[in-house]
PDB file of N, CA and C in Angstrom:
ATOM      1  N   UNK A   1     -40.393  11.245   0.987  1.00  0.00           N
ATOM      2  CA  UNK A   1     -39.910   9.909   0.715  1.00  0.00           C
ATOM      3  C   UNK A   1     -39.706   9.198   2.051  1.00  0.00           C
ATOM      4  N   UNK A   2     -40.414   7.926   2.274  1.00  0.00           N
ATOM      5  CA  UNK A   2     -39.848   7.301   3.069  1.00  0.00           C
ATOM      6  C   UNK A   2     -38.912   7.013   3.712  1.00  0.00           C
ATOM      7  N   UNK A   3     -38.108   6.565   5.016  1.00  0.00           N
ATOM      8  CA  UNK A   3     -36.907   6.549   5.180  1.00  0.00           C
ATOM      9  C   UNK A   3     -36.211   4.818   4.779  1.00  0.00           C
ATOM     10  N   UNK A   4     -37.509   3.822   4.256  1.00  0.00           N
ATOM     11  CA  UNK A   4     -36.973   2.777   4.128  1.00  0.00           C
ATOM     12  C   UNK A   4     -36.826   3.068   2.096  1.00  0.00           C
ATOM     13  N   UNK A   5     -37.276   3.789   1.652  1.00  0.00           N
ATOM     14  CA  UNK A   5     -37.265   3.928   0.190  1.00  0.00           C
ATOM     15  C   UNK A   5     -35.471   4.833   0.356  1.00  0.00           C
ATOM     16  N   UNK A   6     -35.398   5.874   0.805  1.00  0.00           N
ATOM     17  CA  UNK A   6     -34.008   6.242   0.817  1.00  0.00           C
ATOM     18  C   UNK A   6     -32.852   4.794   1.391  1.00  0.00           C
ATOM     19  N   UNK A   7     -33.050   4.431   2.133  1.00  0.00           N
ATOM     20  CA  UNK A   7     -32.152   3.211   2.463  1.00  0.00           C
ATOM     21  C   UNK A   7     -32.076   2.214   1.191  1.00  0.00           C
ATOM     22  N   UNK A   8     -32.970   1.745   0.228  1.00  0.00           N
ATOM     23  CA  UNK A   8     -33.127   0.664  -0.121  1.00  0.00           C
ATOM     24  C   UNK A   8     -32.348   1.443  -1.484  1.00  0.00           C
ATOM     25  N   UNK A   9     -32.677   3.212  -1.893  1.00  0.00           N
ATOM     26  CA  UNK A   9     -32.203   3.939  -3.116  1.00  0.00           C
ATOM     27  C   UNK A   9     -30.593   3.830  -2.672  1.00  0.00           C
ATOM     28  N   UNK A  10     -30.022   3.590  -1.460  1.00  0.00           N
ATOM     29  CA  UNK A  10     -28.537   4.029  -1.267  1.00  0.00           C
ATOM     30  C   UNK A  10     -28.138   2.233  -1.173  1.00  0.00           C
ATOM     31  N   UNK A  11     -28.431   1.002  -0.584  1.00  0.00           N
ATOM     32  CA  UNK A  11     -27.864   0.020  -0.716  1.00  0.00           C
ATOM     33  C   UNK A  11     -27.848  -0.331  -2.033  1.00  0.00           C
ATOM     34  N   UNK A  12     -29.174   0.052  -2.754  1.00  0.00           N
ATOM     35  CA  UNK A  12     -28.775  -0.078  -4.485  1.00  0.00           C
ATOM     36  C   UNK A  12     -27.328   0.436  -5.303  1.00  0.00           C
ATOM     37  N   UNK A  13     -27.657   1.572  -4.687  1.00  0.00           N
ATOM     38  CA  UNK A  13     -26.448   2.658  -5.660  1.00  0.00           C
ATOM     39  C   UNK A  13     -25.050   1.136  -4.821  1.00  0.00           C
ATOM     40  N   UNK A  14     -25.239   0.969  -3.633  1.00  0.00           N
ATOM     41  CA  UNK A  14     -23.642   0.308  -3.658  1.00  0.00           C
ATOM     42  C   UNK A  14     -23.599  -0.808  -4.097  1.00  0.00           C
ATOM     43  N   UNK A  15     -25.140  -1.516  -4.020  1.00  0.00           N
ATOM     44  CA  UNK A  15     -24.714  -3.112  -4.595  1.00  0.00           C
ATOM     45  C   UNK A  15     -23.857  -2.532  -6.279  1.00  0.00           C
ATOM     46  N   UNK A  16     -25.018  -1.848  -7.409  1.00  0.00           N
ATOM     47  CA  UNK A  16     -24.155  -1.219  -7.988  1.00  0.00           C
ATOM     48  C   UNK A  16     -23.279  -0.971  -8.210  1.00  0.00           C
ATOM     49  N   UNK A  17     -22.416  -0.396  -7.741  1.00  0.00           N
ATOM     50  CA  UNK A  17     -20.688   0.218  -7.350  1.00  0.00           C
ATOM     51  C   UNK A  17     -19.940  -1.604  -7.351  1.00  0.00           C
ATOM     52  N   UNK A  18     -20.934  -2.203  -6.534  1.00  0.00           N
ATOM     53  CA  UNK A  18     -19.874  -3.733  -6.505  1.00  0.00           C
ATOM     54  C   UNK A  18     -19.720  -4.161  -7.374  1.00  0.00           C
ATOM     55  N   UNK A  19     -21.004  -4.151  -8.018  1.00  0.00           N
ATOM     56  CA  UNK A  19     -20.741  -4.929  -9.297  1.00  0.00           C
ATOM     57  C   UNK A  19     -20.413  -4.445 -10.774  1.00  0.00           C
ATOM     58  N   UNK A  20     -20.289  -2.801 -10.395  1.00  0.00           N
ATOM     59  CA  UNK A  20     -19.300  -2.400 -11.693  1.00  0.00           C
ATOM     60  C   UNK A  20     -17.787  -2.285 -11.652  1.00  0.00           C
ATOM     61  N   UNK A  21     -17.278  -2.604 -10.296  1.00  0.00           N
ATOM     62  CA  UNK A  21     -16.130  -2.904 -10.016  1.00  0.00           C
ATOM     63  C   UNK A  21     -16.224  -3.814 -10.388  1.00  0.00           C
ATOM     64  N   UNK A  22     -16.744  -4.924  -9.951  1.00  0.00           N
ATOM     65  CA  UNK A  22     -16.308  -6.366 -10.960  1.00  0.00           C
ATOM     66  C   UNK A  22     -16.350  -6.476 -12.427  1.00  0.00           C
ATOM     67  N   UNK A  23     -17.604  -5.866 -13.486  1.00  0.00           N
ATOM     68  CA  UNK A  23     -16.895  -5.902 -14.301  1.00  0.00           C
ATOM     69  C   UNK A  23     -15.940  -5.647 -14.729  1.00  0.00           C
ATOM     70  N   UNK A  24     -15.575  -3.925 -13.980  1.00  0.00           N
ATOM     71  CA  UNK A  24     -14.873  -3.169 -14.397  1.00  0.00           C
ATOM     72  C   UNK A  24     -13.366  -4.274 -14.481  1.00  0.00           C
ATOM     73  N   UNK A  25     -13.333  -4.712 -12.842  1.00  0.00           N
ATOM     74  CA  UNK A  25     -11.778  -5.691 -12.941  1.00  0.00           C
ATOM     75  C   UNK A  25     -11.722  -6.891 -13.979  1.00  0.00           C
ATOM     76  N   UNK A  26     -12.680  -7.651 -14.829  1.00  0.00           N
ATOM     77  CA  UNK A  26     -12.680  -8.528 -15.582  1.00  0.00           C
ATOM     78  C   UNK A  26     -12.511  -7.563 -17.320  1.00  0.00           C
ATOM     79  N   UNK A  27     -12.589  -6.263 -17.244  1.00  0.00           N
ATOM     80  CA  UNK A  27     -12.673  -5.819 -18.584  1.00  0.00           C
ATOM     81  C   UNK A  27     -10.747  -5.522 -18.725  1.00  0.00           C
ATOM     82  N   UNK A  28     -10.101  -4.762 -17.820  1.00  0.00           N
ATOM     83  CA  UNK A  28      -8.812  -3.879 -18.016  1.00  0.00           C
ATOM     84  C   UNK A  28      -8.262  -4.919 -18.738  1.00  0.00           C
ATOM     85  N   UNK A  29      -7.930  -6.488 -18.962  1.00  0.00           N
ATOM     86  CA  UNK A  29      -6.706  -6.779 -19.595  1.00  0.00           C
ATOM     87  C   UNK A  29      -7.310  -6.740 -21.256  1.00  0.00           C
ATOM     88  N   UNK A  30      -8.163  -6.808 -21.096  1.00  0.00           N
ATOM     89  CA  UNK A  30      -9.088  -6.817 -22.829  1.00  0.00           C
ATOM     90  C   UNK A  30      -8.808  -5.650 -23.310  1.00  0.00           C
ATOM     91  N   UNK A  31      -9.004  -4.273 -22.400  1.00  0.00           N
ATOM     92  CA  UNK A  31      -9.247  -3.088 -23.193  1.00  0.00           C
ATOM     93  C   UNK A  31      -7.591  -2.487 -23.560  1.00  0.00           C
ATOM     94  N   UNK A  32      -6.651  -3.068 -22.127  1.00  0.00           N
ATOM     95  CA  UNK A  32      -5.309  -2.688 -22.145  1.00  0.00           C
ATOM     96  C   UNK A  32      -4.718  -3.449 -23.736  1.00  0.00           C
ATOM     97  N   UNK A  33      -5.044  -4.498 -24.169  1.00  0.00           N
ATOM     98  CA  UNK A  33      -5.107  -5.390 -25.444  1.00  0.00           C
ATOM     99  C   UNK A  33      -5.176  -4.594 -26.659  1.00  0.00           C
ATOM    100  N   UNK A  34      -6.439  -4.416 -26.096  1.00  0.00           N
ATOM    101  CA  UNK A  34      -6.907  -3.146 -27.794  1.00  0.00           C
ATOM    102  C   UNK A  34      -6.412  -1.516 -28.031  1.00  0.00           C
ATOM    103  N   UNK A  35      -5.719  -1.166 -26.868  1.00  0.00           N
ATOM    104  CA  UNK A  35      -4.896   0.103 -27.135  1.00  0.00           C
ATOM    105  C   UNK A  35      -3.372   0.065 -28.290  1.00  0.00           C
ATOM    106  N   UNK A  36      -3.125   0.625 -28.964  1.00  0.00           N
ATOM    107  CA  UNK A  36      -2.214   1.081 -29.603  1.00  0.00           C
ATOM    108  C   UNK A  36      -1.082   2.018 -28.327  1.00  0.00           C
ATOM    109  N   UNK A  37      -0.026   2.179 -29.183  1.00  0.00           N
ATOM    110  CA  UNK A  37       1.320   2.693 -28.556  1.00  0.00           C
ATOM    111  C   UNK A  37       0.941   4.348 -28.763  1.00  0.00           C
ATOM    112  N   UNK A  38       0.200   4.682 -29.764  1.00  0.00           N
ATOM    113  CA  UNK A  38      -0.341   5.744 -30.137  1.00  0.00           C
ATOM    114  C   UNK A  38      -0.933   6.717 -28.874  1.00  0.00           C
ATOM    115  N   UNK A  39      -1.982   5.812 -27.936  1.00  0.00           N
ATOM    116  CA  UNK A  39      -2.428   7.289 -26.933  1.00  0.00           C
ATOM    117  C   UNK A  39      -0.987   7.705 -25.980  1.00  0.00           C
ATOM    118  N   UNK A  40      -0.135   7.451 -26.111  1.00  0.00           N
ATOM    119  CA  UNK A  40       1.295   7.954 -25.398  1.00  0.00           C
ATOM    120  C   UNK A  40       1.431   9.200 -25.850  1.00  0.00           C
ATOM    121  N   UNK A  41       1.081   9.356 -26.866  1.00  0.00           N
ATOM    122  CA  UNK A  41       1.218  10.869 -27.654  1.00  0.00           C
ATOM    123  C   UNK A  41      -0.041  11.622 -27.816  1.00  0.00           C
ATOM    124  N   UNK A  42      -0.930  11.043 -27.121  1.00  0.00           N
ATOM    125  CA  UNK A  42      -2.414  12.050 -27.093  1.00  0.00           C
ATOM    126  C   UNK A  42      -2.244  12.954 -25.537  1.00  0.00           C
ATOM    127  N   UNK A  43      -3.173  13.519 -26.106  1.00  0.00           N
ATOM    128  CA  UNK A  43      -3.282  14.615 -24.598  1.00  0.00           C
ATOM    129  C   UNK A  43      -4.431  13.670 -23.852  1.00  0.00           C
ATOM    130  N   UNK A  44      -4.832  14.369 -22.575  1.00  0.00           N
ATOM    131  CA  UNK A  44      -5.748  13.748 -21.582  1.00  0.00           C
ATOM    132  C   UNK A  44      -6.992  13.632 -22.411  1.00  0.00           C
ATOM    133  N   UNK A  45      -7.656  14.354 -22.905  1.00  0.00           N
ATOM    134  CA  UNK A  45      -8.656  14.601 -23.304  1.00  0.00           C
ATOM    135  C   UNK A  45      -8.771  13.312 -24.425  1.00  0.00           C
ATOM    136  N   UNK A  46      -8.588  13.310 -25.205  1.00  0.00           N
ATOM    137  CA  UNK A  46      -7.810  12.127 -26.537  1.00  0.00           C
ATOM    138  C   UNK A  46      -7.952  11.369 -25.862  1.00  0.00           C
ATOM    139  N   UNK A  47      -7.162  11.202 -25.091  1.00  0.00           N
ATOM    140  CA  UNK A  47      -6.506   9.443 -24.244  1.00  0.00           C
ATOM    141  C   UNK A  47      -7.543   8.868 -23.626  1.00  0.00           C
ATOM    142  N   UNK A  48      -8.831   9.732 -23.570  1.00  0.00           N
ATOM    143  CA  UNK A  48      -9.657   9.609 -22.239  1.00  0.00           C
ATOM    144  C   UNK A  48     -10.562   9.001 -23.438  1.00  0.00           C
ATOM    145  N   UNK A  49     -10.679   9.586 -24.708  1.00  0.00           N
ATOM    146  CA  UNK A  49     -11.611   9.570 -25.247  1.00  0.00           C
ATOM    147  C   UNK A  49     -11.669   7.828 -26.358  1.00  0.00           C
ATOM    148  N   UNK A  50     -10.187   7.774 -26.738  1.00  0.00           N
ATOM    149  CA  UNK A  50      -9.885   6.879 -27.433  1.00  0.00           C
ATOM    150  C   UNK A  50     -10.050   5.689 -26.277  1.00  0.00           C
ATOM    151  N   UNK A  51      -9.050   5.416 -25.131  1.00  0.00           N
ATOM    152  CA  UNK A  51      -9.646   4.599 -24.080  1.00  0.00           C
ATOM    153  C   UNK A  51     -11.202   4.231 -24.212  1.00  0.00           C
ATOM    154  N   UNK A  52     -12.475   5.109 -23.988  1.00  0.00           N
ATOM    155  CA  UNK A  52     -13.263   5.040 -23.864  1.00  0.00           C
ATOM    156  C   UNK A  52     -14.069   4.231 -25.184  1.00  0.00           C
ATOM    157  N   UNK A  53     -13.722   4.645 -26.241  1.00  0.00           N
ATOM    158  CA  UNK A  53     -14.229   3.806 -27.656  1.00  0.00           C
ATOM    159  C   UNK A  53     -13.654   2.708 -27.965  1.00  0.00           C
ATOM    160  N   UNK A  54     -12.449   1.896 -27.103  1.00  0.00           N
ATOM    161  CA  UNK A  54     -11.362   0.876 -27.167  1.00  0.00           C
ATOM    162  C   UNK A  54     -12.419  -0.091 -26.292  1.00  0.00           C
ATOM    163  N   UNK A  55     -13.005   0.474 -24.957  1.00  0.00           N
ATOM    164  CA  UNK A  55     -13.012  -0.293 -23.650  1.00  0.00           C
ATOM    165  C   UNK A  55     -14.898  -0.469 -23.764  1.00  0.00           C
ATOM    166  N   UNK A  56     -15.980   0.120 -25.071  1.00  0.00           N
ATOM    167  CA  UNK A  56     -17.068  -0.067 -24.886  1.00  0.00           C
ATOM    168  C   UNK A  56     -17.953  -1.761 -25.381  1.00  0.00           C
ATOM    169  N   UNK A  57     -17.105  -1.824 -26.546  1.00  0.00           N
ATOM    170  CA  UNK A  57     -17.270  -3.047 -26.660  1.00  0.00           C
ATOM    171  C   UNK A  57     -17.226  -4.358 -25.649  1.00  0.00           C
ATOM    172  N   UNK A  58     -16.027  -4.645 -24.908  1.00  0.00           N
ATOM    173  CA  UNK A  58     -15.520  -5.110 -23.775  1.00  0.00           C
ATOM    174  C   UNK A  58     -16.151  -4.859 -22.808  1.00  0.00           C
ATOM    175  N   UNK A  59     -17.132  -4.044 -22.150  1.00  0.00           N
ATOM    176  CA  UNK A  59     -17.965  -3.627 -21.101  1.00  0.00           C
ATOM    177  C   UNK A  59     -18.872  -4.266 -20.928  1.00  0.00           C
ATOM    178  N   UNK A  60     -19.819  -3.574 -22.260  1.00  0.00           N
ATOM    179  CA  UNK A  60     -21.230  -4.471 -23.044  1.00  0.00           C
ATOM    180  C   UNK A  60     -21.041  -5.515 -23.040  1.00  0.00           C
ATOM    181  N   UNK A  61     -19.913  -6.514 -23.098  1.00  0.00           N
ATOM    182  CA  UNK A  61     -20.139  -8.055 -23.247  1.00  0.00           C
ATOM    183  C   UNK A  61     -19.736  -8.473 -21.942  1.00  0.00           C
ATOM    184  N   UNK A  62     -18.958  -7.974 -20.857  1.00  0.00           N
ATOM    185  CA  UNK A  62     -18.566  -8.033 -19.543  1.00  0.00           C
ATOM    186  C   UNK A  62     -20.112  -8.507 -18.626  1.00  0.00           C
ATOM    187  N   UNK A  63     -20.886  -6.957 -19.273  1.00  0.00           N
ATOM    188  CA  UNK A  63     -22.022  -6.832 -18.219  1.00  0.00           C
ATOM    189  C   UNK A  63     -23.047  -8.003 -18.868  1.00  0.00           C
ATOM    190  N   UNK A  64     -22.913  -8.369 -20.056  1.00  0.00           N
ATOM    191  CA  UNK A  64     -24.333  -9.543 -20.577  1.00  0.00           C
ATOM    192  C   UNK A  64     -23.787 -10.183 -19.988  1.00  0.00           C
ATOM    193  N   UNK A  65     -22.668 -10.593 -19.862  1.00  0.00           N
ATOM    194  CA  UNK A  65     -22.206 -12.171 -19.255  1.00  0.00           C
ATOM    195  C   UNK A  65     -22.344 -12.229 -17.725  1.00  0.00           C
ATOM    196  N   UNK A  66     -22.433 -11.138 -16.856  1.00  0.00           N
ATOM    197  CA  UNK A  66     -22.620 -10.871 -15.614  1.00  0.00           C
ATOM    198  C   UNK A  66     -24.187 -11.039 -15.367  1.00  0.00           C
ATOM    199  N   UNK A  67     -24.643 -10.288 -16.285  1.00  0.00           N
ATOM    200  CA  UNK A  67     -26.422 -10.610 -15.611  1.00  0.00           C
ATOM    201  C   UNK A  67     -26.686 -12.097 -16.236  1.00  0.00           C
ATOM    202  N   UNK A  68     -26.028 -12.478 -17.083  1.00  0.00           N
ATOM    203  CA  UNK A  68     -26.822 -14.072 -17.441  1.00  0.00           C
ATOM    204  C   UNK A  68     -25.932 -14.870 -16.862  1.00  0.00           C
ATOM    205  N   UNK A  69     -25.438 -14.346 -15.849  1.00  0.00           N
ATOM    206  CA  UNK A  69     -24.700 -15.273 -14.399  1.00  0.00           C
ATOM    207  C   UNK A  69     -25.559 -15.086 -12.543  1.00  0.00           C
ATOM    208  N   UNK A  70     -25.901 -13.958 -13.257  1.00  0.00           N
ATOM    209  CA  UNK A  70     -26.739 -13.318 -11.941  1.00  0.00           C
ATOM    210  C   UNK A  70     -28.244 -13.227 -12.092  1.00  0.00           C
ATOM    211  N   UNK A  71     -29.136 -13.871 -12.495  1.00  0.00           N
ATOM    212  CA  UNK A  71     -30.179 -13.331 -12.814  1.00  0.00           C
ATOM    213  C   UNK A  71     -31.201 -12.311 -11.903  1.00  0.00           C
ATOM    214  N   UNK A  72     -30.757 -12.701 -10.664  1.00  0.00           N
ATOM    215  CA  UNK A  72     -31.616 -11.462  -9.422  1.00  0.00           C
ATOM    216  C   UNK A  72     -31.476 -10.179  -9.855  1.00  0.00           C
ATOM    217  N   UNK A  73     -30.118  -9.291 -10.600  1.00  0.00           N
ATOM    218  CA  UNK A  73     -29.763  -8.594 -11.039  1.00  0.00           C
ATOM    219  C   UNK A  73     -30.928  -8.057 -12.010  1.00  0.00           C
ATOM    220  N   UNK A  74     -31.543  -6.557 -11.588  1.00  0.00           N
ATOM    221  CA  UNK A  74     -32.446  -6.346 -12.543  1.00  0.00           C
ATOM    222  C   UNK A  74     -31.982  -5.936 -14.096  1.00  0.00           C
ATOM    223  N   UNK A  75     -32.455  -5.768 -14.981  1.00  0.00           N
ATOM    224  CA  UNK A  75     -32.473  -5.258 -15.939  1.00  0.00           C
ATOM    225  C   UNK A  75     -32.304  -3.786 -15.805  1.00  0.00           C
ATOM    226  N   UNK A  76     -33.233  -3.176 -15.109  1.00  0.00           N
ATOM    227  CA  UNK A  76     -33.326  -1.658 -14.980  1.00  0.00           C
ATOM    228  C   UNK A  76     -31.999  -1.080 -14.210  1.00  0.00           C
ATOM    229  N   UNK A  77     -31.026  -2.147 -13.721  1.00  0.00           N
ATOM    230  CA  UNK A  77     -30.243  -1.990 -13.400  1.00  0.00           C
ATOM    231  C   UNK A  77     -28.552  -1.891 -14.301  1.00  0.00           C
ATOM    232  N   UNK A  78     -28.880  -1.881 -15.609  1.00  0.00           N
ATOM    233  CA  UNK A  78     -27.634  -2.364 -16.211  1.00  0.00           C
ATOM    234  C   UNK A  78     -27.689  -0.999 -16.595  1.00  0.00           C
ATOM    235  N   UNK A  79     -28.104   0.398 -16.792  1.00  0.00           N
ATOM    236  CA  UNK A  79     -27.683   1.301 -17.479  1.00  0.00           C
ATOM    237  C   UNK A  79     -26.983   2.147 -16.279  1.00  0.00           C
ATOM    238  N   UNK A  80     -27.255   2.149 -14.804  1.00  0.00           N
ATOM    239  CA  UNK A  80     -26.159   2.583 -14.179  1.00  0.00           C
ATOM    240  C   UNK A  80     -25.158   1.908 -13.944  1.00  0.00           C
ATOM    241  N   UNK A  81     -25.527   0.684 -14.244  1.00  0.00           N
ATOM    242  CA  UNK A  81     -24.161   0.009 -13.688  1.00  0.00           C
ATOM    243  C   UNK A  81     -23.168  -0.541 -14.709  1.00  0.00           C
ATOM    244  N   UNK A  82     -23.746  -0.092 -16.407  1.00  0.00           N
ATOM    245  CA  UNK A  82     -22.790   0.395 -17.451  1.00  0.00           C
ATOM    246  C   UNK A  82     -22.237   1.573 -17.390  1.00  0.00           C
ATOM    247  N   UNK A  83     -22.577   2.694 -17.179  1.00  0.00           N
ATOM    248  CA  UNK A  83     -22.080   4.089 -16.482  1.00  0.00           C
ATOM    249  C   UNK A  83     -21.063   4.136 -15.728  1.00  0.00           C
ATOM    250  N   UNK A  84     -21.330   3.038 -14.665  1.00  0.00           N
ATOM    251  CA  UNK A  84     -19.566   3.108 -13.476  1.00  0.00           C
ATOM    252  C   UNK A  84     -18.832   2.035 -14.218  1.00  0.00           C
ATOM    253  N   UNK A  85     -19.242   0.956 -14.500  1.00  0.00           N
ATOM    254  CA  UNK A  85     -18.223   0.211 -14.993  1.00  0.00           C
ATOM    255  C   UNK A  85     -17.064   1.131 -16.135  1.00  0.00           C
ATOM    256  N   UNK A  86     -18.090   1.238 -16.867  1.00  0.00           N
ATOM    257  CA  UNK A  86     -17.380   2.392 -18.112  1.00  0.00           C
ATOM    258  C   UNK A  86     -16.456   3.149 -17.339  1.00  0.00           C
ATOM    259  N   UNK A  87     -16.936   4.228 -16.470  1.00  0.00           N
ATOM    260  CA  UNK A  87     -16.027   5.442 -15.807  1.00  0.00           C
ATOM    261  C   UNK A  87     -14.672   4.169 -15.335  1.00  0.00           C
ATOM    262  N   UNK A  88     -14.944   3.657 -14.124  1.00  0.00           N
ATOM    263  CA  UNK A  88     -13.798   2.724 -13.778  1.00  0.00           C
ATOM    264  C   UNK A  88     -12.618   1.856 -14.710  1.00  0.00           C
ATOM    265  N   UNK A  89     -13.588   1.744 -16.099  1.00  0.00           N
ATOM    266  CA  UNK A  89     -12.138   1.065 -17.146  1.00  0.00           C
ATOM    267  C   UNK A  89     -11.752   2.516 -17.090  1.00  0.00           C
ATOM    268  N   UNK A  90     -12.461   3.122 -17.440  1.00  0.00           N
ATOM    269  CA  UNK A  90     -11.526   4.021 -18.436  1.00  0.00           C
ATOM    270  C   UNK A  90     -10.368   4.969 -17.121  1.00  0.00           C
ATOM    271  N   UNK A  91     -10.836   5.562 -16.201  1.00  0.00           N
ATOM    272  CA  UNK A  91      -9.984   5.862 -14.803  1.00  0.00           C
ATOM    273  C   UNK A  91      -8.876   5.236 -15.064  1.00  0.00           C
ATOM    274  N   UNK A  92      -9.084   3.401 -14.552  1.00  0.00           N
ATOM    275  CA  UNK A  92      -7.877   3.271 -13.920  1.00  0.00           C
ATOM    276  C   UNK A  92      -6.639   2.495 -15.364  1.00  0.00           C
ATOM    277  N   UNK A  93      -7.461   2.632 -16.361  1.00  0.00           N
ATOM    278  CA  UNK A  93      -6.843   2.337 -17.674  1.00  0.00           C
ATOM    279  C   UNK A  93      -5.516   3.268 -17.810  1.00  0.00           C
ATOM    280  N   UNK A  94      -6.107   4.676 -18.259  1.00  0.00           N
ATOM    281  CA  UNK A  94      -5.443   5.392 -18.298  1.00  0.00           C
ATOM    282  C   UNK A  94      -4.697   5.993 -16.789  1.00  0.00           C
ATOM    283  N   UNK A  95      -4.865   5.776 -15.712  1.00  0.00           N
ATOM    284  CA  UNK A  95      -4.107   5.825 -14.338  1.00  0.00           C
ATOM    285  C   UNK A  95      -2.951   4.498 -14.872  1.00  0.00           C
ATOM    286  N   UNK A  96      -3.353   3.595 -15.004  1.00  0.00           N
ATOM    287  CA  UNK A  96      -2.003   2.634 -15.906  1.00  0.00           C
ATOM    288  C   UNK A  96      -1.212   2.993 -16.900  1.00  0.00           C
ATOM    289  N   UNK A  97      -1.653   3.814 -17.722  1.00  0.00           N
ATOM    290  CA  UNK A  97      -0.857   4.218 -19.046  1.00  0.00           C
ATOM    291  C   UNK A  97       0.736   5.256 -18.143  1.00  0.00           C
ATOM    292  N   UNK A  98      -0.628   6.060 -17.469  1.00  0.00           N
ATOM    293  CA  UNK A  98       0.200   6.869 -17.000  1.00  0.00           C
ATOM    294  C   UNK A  98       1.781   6.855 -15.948  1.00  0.00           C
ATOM    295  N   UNK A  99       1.137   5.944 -15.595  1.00  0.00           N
ATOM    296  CA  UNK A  99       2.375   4.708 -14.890  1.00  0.00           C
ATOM    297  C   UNK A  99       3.501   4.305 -15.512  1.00  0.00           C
ATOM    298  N   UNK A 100       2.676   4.057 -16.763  1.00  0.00           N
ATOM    299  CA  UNK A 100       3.879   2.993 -17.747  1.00  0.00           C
ATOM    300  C   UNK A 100       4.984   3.914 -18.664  1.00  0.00           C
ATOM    301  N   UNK A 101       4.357   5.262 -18.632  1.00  0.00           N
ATOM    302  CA  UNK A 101       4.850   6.353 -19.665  1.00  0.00           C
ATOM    303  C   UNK A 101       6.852   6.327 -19.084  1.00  0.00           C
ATOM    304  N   UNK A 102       7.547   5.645 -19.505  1.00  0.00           N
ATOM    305  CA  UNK A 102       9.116   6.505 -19.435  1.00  0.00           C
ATOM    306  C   UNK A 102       9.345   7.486 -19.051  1.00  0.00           C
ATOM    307  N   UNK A 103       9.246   8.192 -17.814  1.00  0.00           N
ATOM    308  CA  UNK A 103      10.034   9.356 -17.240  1.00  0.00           C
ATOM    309  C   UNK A 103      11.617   9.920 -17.853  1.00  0.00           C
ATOM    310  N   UNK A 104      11.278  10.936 -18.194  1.00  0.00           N
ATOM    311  CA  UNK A 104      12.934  11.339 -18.606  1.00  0.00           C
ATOM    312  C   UNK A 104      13.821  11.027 -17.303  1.00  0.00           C
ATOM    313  N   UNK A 105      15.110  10.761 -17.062  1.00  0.00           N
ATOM    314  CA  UNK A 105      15.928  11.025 -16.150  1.00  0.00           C
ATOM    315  C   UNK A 105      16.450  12.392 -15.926  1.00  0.00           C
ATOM    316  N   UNK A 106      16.317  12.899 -14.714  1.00  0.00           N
ATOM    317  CA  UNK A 106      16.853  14.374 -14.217  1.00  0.00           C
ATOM    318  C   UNK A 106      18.199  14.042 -13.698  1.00  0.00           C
ATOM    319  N   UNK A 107      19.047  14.533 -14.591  1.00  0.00           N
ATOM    320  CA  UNK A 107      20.434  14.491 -14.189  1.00  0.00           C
ATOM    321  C   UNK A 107      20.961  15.716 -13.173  1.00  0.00           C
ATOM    322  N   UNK A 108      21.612  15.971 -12.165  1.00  0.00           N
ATOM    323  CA  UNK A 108      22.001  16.845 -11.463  1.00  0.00           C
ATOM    324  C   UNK A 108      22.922  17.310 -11.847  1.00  0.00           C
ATOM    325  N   UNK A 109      23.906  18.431 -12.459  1.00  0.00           N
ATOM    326  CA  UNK A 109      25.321  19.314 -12.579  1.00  0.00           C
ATOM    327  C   UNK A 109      25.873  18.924 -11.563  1.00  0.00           C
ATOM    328  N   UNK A 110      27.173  18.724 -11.583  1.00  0.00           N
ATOM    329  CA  UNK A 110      28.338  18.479 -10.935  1.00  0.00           C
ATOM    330  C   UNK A 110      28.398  20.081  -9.726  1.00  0.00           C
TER     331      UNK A 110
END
């Protein structure tokens, strides 16, 4: 492989990364919307999973509205860059839940 075909395969992968961070940041208040009080009581696995079927709808319409804002943006480009967007709701979704969860208070004995 060329060394300008490896350069052009790695500035892709990051333009990529940019722009599934952006959807990703235009999807969290939509998907945080459509969660129930319910994954508080799921395990990781669950939480990860329900997140994920909450936040696909919201993605898919994130990313149409992004390429019919961007048109340079290839086509052949939207199935990796549905892949990170996806991973990134769902990460820092549940990295929020986890935040928000009520800590018991640890009381100390006298």
């Amino acid at each position: 492989m060329a060394w300008f075909s490896i350069f052009s395969l790695r500035s892709s992968s990051s333009r990529n990364d940019q722009i599934a961070e952006e959807i990703a940041g235009s999807c969290y208040n939509a998907v945080q919307q459509r969660l129930s009080h319910d994954c508080f009581a799921m395990n990781p696995s669950e939480a990860r999973g329900y997140v994920r079927a909450r936040a696909t709808a919201v993605v898919h319409r994130e990313l149409q509205r992004y390429l019919s804002r961007h048109p340079q943006v290839r086509k052949s480009q939207a199935g990796p860059i549905l892949t990170l967007a996806m991973e990134e709701v769902v990460r820092s979704t549940l990295l929020r839940l986890r935040r928000s969860v009520p800590m018991p208070s640890l009381r100390q004995a006298a």
